[in-house]
C-alpha atoms as a PDB file:
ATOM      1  CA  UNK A   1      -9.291  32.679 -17.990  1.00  0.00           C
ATOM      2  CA  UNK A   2      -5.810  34.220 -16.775  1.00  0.00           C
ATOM      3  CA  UNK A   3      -3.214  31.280 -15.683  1.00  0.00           C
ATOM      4  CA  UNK A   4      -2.543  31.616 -12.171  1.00  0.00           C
ATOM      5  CA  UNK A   5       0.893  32.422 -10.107  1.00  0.00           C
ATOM      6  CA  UNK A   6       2.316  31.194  -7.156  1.00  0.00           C
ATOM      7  CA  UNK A   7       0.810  34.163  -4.780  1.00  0.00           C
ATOM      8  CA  UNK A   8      -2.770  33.348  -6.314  1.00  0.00           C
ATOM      9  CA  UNK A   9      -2.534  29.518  -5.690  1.00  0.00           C
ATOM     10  CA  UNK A  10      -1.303  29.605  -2.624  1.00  0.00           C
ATOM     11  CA  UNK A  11      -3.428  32.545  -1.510  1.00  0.00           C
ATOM     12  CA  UNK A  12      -6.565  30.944  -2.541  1.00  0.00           C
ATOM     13  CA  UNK A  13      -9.344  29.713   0.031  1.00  0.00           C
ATOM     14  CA  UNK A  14     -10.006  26.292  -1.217  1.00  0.00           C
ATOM     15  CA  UNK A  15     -11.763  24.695   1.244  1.00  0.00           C
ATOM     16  CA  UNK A  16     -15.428  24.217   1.264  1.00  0.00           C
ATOM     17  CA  UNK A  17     -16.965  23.649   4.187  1.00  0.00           C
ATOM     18  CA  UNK A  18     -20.397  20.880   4.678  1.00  0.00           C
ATOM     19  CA  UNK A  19     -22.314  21.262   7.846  1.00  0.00           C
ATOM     20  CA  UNK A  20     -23.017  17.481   8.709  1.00  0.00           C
ATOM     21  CA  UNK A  21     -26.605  16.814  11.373  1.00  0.00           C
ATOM     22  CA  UNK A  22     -25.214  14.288  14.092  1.00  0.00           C
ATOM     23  CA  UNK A  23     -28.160  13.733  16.169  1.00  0.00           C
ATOM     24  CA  UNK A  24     -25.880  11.833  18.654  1.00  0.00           C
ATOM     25  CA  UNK A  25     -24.647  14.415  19.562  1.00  0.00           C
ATOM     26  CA  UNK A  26     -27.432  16.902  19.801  1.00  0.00           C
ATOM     27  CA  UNK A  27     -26.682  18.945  16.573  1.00  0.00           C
ATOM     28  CA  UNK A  28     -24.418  19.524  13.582  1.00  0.00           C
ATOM     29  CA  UNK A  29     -20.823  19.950  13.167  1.00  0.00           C
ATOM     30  CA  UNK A  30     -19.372  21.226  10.179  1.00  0.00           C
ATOM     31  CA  UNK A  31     -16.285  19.496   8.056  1.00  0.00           C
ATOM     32  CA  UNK A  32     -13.911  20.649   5.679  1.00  0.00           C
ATOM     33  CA  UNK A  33     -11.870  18.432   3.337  1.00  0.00           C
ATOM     34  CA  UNK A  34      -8.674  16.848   3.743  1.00  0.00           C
ATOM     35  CA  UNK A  35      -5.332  19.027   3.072  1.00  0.00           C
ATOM     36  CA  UNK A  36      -3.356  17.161   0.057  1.00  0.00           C
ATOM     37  CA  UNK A  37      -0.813  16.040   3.299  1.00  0.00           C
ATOM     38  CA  UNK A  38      -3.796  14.781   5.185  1.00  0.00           C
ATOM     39  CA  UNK A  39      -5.292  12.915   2.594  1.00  0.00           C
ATOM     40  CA  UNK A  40      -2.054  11.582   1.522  1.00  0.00           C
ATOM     41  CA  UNK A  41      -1.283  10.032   4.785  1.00  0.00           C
ATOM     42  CA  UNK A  42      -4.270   8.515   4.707  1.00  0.00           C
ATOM     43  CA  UNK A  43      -3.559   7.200   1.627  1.00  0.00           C
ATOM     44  CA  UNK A  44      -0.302   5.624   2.501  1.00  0.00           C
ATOM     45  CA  UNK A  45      -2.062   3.899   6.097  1.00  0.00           C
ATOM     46  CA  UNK A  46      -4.373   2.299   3.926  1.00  0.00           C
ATOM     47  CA  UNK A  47      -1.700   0.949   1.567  1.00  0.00           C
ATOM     48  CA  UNK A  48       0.040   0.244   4.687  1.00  0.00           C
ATOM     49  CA  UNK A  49      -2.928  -1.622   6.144  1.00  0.00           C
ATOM     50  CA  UNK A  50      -3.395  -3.726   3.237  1.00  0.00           C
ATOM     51  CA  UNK A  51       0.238  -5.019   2.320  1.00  0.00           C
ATOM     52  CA  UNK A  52       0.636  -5.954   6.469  1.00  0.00           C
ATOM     53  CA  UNK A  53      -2.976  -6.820   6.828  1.00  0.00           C
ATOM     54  CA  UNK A  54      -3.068  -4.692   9.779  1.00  0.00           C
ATOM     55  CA  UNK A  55      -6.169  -3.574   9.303  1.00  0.00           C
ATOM     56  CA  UNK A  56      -6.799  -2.252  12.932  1.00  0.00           C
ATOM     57  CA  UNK A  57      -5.458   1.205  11.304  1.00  0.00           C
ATOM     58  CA  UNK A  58      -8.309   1.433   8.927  1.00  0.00           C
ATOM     59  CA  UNK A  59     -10.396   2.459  11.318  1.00  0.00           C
ATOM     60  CA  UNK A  60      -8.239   4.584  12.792  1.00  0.00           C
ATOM     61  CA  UNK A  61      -8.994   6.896   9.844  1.00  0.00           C
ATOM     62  CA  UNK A  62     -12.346   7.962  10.170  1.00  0.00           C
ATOM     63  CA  UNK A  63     -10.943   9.283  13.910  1.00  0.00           C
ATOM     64  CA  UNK A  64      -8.171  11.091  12.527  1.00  0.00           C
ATOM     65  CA  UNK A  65     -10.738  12.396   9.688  1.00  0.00           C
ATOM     66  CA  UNK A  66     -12.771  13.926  12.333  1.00  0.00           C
ATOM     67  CA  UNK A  67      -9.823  15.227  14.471  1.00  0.00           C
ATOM     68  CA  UNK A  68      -8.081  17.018  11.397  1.00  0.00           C
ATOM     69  CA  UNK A  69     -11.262  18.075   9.642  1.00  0.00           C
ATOM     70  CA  UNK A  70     -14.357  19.293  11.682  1.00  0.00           C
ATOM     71  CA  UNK A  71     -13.783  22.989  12.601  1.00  0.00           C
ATOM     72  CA  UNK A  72     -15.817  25.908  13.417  1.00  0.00           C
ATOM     73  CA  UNK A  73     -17.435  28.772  12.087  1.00  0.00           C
ATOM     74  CA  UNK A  74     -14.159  30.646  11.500  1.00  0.00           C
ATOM     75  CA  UNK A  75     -13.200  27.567   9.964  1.00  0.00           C
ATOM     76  CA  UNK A  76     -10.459  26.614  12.321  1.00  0.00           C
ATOM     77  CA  UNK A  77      -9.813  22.840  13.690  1.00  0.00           C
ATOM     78  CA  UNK A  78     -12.414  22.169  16.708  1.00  0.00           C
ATOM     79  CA  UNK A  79     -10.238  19.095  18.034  1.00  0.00           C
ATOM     80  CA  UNK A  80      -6.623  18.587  18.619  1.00  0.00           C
ATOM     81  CA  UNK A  81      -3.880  15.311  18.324  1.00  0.00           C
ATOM     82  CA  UNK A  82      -4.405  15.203  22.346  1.00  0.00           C
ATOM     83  CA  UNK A  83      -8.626  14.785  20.933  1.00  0.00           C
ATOM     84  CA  UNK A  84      -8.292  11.221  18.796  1.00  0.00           C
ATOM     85  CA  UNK A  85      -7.891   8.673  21.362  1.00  0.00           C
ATOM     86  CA  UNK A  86     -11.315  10.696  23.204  1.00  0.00           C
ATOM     87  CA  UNK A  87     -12.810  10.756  19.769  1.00  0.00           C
ATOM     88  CA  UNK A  88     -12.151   7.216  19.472  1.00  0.00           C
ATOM     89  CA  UNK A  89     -14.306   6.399  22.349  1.00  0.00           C
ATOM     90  CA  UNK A  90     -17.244   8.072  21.015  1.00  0.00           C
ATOM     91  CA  UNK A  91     -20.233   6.346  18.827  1.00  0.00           C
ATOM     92  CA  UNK A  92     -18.682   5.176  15.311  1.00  0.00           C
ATOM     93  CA  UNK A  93     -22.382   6.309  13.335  1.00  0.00           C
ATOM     94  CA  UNK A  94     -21.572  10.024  13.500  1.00  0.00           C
ATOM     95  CA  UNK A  95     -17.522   9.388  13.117  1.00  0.00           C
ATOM     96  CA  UNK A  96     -18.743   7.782  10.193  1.00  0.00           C
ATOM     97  CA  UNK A  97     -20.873   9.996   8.707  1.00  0.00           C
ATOM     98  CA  UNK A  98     -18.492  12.690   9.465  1.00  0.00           C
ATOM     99  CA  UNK A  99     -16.097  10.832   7.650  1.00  0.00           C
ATOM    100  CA  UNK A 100     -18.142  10.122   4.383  1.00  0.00           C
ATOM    101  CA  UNK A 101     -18.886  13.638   4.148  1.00  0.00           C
ATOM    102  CA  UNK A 102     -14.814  14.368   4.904  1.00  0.00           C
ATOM    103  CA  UNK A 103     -14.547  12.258   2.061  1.00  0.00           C
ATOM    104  CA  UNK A 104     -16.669  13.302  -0.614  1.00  0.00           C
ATOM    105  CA  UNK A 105     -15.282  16.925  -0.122  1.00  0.00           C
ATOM    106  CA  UNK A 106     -11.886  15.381  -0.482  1.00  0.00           C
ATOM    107  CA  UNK A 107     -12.750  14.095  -3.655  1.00  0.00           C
ATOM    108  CA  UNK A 108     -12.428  10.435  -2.226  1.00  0.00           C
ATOM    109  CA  UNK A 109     -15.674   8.529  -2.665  1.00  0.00           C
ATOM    110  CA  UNK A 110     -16.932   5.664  -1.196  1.00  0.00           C
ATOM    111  CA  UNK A 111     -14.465   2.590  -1.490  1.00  0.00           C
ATOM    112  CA  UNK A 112     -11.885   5.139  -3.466  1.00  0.00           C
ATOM    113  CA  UNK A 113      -9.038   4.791  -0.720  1.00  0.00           C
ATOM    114  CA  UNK A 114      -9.382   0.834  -1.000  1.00  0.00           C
ATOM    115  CA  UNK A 115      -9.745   0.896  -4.681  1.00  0.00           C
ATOM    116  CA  UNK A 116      -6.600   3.442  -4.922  1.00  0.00           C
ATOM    117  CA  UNK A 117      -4.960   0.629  -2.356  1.00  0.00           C
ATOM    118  CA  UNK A 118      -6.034  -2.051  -4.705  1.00  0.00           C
ATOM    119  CA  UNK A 119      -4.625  -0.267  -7.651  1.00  0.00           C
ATOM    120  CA  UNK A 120      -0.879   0.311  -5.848  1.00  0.00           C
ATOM    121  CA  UNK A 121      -0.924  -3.905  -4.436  1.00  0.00           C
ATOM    122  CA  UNK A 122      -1.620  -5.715  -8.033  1.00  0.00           C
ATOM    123  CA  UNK A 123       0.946  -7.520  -9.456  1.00  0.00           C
ATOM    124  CA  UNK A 124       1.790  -6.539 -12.849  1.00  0.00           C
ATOM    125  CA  UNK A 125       1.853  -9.357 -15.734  1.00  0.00           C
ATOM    126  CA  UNK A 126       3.909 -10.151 -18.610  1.00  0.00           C
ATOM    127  CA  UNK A 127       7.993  -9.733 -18.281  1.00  0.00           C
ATOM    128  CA  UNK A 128      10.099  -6.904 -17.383  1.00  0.00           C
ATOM    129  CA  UNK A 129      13.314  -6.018 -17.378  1.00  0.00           C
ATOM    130  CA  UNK A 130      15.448  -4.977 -15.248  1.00  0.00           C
ATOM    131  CA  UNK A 131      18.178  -1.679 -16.397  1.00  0.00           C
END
């Protein structure tokens, strides 16, 4: 296999789509995964959440999930910023679901973000030094 350049990474489509059945709402809505930004600032709430036990923002996620990640045929982003706080109001079993399947294309399984958050929060043992 050829090593890849700059033009062929960042020309590549890497973004496989799931089409997700939401009965709620009288169909199915397709997903694609996080961007490496998007998933990264998700990341970094749930860190957030956990060192201020704040964890009102956790659910916050699966809305923003759904905002930034179901899109349509073309592919392109169904809901915008101005959508979450609507989205929010909706039924949580289809944000959800939308969300697990958000995450498992993301590579993020269940319980990976908190287990990721876990990993960043313990407290190493033994001594260290400071240089």
């Amino acid at each position: 296999m050829a090593l890849l350049g700059r033009d062929q990474i960042l020309g590549a489509s890497d973004f496989e789509t799931r089409d997700v059945e939401c009965p709620e709402w009288g169909g199915t809505v397709r997903v694609r995964p996080l961007t490496a930004v998007q998933r990264s600032l998700i990341e970094s709430t749930m860190l957030e959440a956990n060192q201020t036990k704040r964890f009102d923002k956790v659910g916050r996620v699966a809305i923003q999930c759904v905002a930034w990640c179901v899109v349509d045929e073309q592919g392109e982003r169904v809901f915008t910023e101005a959508d979450v706080k609507a989205l929010g109001e909706k039924s949580s079993a289809p944000i959800l679901r939308l969300r697990d399947a958000i995450f498992e294309l993301s590579g993020m399984s269940k319980g990976a973000v908190e287990e990721e958050v876990e990993d960043f929060t313990e407290t190493p043992t033994g001594s260290s030094s400071t240089v």
